[in-house]
C-alpha atoms as a PDB file:
ATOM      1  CA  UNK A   1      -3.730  58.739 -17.071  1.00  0.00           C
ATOM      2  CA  UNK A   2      -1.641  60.903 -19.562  1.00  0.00           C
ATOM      3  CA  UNK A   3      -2.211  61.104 -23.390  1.00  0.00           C
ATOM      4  CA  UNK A   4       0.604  59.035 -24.270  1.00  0.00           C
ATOM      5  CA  UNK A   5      -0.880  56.055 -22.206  1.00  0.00           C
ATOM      6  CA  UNK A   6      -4.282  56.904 -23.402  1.00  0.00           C
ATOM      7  CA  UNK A   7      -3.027  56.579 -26.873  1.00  0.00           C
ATOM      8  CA  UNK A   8      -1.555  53.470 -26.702  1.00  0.00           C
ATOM      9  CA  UNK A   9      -5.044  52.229 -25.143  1.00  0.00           C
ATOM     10  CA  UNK A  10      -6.696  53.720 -28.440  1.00  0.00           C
ATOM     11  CA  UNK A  11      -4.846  51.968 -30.838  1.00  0.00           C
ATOM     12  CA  UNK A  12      -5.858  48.665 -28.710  1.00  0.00           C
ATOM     13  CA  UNK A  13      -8.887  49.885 -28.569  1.00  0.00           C
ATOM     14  CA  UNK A  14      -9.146  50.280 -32.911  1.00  0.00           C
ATOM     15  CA  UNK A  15      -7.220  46.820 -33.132  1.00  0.00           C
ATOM     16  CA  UNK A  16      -9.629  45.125 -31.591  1.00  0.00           C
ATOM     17  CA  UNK A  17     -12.538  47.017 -32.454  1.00  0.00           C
ATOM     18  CA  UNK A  18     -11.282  46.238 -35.877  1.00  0.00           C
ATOM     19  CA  UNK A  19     -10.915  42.444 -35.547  1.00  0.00           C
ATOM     20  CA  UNK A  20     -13.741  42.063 -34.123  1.00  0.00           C
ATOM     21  CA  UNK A  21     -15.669  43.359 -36.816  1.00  0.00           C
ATOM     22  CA  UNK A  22     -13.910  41.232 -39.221  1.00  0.00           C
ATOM     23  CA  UNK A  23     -14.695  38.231 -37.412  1.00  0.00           C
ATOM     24  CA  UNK A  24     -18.672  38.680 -37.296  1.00  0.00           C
ATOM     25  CA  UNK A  25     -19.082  41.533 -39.333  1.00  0.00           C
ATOM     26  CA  UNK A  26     -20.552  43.963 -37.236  1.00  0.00           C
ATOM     27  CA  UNK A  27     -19.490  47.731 -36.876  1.00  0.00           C
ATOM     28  CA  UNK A  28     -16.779  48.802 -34.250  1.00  0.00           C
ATOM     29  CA  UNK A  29     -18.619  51.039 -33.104  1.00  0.00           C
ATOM     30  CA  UNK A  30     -20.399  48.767 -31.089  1.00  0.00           C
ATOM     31  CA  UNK A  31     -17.084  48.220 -29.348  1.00  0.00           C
ATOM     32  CA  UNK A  32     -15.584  51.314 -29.351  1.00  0.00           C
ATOM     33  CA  UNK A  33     -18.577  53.210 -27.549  1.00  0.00           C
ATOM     34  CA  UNK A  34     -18.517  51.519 -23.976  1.00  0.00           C
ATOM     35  CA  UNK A  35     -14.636  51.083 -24.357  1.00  0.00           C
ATOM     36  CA  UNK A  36     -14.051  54.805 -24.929  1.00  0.00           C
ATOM     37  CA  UNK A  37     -16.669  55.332 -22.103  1.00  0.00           C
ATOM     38  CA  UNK A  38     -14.583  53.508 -19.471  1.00  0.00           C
ATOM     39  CA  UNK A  39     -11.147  54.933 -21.160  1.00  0.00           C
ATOM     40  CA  UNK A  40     -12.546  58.434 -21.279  1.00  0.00           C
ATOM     41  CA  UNK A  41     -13.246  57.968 -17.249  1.00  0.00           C
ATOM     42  CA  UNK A  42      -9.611  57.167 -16.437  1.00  0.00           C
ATOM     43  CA  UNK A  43      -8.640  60.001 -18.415  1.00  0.00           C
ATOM     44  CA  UNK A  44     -10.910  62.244 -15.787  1.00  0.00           C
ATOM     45  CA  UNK A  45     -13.864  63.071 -18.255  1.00  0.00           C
ATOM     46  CA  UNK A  46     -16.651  64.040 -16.472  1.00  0.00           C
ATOM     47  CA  UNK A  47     -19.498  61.554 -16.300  1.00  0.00           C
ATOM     48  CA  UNK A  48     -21.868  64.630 -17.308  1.00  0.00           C
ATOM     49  CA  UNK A  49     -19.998  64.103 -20.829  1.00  0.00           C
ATOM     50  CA  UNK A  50     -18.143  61.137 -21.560  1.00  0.00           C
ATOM     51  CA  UNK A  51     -20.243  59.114 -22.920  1.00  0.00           C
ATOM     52  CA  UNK A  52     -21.758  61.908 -25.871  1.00  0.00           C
ATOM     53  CA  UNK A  53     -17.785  62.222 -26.494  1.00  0.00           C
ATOM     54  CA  UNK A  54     -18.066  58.160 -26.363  1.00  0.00           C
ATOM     55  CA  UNK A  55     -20.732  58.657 -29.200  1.00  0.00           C
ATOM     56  CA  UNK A  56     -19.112  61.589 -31.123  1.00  0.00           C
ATOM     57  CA  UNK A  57     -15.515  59.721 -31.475  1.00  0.00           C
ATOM     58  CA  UNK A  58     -16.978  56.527 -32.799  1.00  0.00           C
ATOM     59  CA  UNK A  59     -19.112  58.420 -35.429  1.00  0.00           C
ATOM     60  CA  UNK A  60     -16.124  60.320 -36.836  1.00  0.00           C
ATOM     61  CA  UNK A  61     -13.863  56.523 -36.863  1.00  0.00           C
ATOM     62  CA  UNK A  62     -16.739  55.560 -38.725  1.00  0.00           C
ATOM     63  CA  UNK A  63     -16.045  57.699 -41.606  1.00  0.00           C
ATOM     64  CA  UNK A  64     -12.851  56.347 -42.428  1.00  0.00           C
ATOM     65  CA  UNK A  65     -13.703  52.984 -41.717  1.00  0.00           C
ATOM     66  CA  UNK A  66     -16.595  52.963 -43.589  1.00  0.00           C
ATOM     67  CA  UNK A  67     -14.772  54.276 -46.779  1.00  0.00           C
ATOM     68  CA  UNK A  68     -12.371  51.339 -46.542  1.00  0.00           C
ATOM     69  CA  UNK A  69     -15.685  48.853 -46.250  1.00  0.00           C
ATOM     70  CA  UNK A  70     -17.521  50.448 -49.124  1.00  0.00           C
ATOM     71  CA  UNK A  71     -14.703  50.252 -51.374  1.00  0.00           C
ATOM     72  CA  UNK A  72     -14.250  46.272 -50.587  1.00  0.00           C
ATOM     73  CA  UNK A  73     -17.860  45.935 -51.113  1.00  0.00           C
ATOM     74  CA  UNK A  74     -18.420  47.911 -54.155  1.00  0.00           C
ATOM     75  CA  UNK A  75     -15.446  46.079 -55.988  1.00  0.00           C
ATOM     76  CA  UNK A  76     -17.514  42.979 -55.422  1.00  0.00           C
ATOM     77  CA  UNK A  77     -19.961  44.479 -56.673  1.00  0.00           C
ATOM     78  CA  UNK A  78     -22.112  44.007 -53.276  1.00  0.00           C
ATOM     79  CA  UNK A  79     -23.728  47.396 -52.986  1.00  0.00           C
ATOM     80  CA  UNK A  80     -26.742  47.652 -54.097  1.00  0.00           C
ATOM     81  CA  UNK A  81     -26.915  51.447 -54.981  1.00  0.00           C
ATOM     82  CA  UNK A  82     -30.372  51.902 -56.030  1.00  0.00           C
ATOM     83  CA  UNK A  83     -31.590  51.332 -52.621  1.00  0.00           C
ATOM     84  CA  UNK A  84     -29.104  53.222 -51.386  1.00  0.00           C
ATOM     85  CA  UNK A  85     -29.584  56.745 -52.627  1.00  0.00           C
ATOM     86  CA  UNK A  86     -33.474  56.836 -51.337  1.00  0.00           C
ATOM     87  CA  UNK A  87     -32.392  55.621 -48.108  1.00  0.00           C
ATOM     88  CA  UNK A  88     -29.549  58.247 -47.619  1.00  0.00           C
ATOM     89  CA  UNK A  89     -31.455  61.459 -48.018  1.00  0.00           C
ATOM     90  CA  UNK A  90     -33.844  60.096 -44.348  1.00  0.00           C
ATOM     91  CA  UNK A  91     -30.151  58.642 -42.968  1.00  0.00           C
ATOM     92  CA  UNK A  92     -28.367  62.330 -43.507  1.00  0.00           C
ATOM     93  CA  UNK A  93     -31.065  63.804 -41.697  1.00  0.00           C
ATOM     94  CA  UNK A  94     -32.014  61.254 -39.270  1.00  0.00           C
ATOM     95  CA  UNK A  95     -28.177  61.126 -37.867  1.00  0.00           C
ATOM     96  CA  UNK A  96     -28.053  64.629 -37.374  1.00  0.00           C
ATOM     97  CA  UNK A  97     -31.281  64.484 -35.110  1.00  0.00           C
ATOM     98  CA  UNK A  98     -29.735  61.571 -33.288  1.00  0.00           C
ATOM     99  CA  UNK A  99     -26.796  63.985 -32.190  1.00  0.00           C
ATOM    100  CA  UNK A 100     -29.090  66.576 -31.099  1.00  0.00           C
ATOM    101  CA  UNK A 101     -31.457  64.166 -28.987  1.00  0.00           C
ATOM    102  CA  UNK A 102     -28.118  62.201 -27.906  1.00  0.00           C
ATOM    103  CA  UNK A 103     -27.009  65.967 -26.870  1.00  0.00           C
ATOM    104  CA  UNK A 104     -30.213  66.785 -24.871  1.00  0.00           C
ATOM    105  CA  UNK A 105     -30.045  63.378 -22.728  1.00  0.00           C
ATOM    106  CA  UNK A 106     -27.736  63.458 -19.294  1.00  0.00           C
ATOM    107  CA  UNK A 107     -24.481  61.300 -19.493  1.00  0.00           C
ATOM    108  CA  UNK A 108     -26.411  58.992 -17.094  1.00  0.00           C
ATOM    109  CA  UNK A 109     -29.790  58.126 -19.318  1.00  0.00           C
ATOM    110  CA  UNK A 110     -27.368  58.076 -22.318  1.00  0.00           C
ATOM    111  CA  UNK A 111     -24.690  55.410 -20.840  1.00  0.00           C
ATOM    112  CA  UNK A 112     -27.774  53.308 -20.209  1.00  0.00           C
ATOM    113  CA  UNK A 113     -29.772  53.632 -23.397  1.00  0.00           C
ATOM    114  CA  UNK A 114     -26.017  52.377 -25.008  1.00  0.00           C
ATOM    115  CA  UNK A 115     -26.782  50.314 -22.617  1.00  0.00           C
ATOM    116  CA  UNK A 116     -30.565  48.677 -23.288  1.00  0.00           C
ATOM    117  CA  UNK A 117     -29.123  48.856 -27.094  1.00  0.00           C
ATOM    118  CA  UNK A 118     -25.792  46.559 -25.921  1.00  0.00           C
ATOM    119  CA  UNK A 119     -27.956  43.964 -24.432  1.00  0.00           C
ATOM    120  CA  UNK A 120     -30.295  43.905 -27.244  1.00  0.00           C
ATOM    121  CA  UNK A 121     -27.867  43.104 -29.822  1.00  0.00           C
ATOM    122  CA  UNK A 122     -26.203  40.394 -27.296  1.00  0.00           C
ATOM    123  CA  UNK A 123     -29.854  38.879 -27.161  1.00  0.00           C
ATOM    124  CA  UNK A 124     -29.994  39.000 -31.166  1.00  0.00           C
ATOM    125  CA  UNK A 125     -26.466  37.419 -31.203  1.00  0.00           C
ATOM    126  CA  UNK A 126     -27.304  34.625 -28.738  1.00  0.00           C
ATOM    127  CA  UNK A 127     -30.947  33.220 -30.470  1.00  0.00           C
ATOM    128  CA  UNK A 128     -29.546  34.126 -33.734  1.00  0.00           C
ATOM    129  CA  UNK A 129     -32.757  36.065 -35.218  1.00  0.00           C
ATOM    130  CA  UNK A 130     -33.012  37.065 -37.985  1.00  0.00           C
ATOM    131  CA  UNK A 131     -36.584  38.523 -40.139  1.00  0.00           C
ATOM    132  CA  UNK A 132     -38.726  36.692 -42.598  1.00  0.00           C
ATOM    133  CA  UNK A 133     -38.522  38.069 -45.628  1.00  0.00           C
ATOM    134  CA  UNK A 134     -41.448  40.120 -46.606  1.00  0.00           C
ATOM    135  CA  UNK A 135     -43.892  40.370 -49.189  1.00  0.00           C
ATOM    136  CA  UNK A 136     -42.328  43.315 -51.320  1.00  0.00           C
ATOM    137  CA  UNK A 137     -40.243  46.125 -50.911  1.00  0.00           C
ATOM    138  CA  UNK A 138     -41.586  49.297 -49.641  1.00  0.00           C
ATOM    139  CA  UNK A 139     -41.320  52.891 -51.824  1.00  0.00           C
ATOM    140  CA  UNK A 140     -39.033  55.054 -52.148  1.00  0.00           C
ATOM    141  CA  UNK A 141     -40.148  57.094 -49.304  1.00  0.00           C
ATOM    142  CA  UNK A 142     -40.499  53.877 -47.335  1.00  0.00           C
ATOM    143  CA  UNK A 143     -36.864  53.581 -47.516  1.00  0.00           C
ATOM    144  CA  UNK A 144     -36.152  57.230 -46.828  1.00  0.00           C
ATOM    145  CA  UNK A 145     -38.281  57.224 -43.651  1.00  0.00           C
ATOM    146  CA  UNK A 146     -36.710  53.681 -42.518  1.00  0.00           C
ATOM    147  CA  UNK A 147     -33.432  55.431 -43.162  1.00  0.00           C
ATOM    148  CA  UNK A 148     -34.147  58.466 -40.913  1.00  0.00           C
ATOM    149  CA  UNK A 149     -34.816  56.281 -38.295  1.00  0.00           C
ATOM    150  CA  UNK A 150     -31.719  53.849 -38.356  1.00  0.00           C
ATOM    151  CA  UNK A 151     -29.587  57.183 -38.419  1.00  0.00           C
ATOM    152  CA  UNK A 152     -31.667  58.453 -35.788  1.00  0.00           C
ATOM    153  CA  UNK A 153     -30.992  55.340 -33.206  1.00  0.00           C
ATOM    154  CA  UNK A 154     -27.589  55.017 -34.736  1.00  0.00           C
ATOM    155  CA  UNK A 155     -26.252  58.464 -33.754  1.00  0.00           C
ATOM    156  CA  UNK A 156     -27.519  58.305 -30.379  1.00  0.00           C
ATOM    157  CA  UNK A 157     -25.366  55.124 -29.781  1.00  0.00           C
ATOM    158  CA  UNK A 158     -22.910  56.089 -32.033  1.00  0.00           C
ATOM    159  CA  UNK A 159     -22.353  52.628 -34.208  1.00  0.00           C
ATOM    160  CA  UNK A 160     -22.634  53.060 -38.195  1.00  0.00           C
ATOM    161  CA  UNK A 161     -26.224  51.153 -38.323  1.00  0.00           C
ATOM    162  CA  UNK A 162     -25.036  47.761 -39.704  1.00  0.00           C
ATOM    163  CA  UNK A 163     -26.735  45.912 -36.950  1.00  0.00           C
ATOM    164  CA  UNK A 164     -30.387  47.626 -37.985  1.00  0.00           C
ATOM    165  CA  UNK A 165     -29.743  48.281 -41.284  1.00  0.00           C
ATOM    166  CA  UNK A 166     -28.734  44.469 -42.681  1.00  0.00           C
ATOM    167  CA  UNK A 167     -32.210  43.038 -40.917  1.00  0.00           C
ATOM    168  CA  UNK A 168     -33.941  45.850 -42.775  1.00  0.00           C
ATOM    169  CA  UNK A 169     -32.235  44.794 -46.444  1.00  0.00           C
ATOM    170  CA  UNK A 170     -32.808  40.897 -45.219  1.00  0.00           C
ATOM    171  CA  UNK A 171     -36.423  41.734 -44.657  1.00  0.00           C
ATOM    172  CA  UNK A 172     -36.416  43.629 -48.146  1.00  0.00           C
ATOM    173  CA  UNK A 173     -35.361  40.400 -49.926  1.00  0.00           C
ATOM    174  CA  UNK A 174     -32.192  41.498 -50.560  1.00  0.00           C
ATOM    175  CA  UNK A 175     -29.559  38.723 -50.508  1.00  0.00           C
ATOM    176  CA  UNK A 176     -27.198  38.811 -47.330  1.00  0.00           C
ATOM    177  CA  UNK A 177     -24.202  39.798 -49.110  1.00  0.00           C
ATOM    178  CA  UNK A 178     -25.839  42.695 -50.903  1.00  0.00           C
ATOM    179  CA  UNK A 179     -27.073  43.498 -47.698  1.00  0.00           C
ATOM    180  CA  UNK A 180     -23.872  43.819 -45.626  1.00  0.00           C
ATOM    181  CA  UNK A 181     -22.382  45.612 -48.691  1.00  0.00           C
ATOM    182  CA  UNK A 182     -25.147  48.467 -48.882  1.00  0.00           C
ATOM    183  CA  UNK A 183     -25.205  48.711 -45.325  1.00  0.00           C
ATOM    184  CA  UNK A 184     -21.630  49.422 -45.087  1.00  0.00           C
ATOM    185  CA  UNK A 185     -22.663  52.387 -47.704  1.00  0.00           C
ATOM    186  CA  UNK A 186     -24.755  53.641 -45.066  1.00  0.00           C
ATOM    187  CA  UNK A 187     -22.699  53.835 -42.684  1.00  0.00           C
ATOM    188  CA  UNK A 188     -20.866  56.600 -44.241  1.00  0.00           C
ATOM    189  CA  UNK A 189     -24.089  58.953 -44.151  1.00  0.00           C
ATOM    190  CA  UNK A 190     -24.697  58.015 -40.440  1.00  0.00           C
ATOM    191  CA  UNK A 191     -21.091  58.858 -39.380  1.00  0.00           C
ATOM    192  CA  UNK A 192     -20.241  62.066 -41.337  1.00  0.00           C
ATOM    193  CA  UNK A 193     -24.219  63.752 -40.326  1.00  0.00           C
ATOM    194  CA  UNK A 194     -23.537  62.040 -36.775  1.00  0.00           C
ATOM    195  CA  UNK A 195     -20.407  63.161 -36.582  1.00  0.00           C
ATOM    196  CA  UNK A 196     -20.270  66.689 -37.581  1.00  0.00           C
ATOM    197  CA  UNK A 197     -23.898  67.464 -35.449  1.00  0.00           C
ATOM    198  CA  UNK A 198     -21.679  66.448 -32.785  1.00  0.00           C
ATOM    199  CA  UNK A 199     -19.312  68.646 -32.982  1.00  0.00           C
ATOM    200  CA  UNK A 200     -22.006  71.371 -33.214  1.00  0.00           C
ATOM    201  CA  UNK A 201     -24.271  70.373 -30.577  1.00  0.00           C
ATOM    202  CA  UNK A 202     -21.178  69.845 -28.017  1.00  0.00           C
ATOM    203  CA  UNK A 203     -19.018  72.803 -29.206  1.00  0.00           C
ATOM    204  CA  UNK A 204     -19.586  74.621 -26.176  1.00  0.00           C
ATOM    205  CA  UNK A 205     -19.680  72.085 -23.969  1.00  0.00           C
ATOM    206  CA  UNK A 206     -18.096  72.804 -20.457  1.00  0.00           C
ATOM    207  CA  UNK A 207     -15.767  69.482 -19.523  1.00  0.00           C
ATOM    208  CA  UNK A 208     -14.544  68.257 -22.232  1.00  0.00           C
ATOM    209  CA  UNK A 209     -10.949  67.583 -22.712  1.00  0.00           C
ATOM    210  CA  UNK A 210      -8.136  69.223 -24.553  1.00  0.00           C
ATOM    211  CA  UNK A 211      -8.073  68.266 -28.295  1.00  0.00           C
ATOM    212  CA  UNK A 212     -11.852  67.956 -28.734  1.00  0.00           C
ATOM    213  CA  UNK A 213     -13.896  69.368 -31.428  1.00  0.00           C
ATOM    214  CA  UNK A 214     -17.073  69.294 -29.623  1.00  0.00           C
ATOM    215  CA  UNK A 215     -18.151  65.778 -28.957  1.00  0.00           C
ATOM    216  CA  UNK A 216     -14.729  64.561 -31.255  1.00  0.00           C
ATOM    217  CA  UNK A 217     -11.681  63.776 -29.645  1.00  0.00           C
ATOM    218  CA  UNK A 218      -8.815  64.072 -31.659  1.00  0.00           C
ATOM    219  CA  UNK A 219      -6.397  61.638 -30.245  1.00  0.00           C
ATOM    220  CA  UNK A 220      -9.109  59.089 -29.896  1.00  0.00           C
ATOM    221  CA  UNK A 221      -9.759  58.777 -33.601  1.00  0.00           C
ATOM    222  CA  UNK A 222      -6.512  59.228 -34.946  1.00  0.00           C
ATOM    223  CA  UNK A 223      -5.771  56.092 -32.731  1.00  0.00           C
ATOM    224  CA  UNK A 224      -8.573  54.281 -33.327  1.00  0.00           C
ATOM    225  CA  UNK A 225      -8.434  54.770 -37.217  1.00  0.00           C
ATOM    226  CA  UNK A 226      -4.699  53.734 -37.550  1.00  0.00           C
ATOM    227  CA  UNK A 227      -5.630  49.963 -36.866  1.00  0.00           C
ATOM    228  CA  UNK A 228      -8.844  49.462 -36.749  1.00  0.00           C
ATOM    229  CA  UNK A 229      -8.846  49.341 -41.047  1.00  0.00           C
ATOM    230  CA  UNK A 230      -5.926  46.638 -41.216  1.00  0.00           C
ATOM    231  CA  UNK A 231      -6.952  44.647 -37.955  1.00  0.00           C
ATOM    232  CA  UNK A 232     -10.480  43.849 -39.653  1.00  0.00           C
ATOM    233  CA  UNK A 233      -8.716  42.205 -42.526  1.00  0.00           C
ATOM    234  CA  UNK A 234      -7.368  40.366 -39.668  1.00  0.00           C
ATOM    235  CA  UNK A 235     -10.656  39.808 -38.262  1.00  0.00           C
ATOM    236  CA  UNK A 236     -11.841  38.845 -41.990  1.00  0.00           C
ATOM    237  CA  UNK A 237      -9.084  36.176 -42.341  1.00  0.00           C
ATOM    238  CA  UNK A 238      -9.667  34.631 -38.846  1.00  0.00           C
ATOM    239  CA  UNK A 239     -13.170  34.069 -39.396  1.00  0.00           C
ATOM    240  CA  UNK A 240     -12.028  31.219 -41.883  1.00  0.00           C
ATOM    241  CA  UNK A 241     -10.003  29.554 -39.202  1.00  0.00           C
ATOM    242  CA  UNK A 242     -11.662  29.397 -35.736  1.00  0.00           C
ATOM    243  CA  UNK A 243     -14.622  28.189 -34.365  1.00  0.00           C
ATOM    244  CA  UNK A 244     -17.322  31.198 -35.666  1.00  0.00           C
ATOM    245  CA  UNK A 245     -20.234  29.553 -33.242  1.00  0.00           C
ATOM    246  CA  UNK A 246     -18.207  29.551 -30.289  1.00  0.00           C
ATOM    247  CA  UNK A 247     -16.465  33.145 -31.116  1.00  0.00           C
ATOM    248  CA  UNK A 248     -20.383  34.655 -31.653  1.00  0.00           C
ATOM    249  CA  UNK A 249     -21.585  33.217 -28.367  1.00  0.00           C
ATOM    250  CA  UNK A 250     -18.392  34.316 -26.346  1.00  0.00           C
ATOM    251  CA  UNK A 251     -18.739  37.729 -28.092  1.00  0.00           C
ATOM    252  CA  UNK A 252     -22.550  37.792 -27.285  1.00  0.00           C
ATOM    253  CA  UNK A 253     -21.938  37.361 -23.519  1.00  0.00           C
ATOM    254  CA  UNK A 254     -19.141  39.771 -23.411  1.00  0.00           C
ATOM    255  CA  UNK A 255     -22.213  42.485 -24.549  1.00  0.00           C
ATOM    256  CA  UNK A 256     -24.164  41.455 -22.056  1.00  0.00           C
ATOM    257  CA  UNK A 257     -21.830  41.748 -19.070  1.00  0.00           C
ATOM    258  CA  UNK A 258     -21.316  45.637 -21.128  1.00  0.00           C
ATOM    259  CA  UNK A 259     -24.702  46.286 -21.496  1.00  0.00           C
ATOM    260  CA  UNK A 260     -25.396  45.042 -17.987  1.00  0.00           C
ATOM    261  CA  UNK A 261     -22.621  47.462 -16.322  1.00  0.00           C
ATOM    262  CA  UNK A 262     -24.130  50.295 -18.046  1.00  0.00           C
ATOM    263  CA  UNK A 263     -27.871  49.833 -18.060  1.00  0.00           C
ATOM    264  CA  UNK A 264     -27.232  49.619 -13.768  1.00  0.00           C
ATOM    265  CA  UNK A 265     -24.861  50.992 -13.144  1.00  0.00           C
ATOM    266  CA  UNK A 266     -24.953  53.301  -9.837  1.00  0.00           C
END
């Protein structure tokens, strides 16, 4: 496949990466991981590192889709900002360490722990869980720690943390909205740590393509960027028109046939 295909493919790929997210509110990254994985394979990647460039990419869309999120969110005053700061000092360096420990793991574990992650959120998605709320709100350094580890897990599979961070804020008693709308704050944190320890820990990677900044591609985000911000205002107006339950569940199983294709495959 030759960049000009592969670009078009991208710019699919952030359209409906985007849209999707509009429609249940969940990070692209979600989407954009497995997709660049198989897209990244009929460019000729090497298995030994397509799926940490999978990761990388989607981190460093996340930045500029997360800026676009946060704004929304902030104008509607949904971001609660007080949790936020204790929460992004663990996040900063808990993303970082995700890069490195997604950077020490062969293409093959990492392609299936996307993969045991995939199916997991499919499973959420399906029985539509969701935690009690609890008694009372941890510290300040209950939040940073909690934060490390969402940026941790997130890095490694590359999605900005909404799907770990909103349960989190739900548990905290925070109200839903508030919750989506901080969590979409720390996604930023997540993606620029994530993002830039992956271009460090893959820097001198042998295999990579041309155009990539470590364990960035280039064309991949510039792609994936361009309409991945106005197709979720799509996805966001689409959600008020067509059957949500139905979308969720069809959505859900579509995971789990992607979670199943990487958690076996040979």
């Amino acid at each position: 496949m030759g960049i000009f295909e592969a670009i078009i493919l991208y710019l699919l790929l952030g359209a409906l990466a985007g849209t999707l997210a509009g429609l249940f509110g969940i990070g692209g990254g979600l989407i954009i991981v497995p997709a660049l994985i198989i897209v990244f394979g009929l460019q000729g990647v090497s298995d030994a590192v397509a799926a940490h460039l999978a990761v990388g990419t989607s981190l460093a869309t996340i930045i500029f889709t997360s800026l676009s999120s946060i704004r929304t969110h902030h104008g509607k005053g949904a971001v609660r900002w007080e949790l936020f700061r204790p929460m992004a000092g663990g996040i900063l360096i808990g993303a970082a360490l995700g890069s490195v420990t997604a950077g020490m793991l062969s293409g093959e574990v990492l392609q299936r722990v996307i993969g045991i992650f995939v199916l997991l959120v499919a499973l959420k998605m399906l029985s539509r869980w969701s935690p009690q709320p609890g008694e009372r709100q941890p510290g300040k350094s209950g939040f940073a720690a909690t934060g490390a580890g969402i940026g941790w897990l997130s890095a490694i599979v590359g999605i900005g943390g909404g799907t770990l961070t909103v349960p989190f804020l739900t548990w905290c008693r925070v109200r839903m909205q508030q919750a989506v709308g901080t969590s979409a704050a720390c996604g930023l944190p997540i993606a620029v740590s994530g993002a830039l320890a992956a271009m460090v820990v893959g820097w001198s990677r042998q295999g990579l393509p041309d155009y990539s900044a470590g364990f960035v591609y280039g064309p991949a985000v510039l792609g994936i960027v361009l309409t991945s911000v106005p197709f979720a205002r799509l996805g966001a107006l689409l959600a008020h028109r067509l059957n949500e339950v139905l979308l969720r569940r069809l959505f859900a199983l579509l995971l789990l046939v992607v979670g199943v294709r990487f958690l076996f495959q040979s």
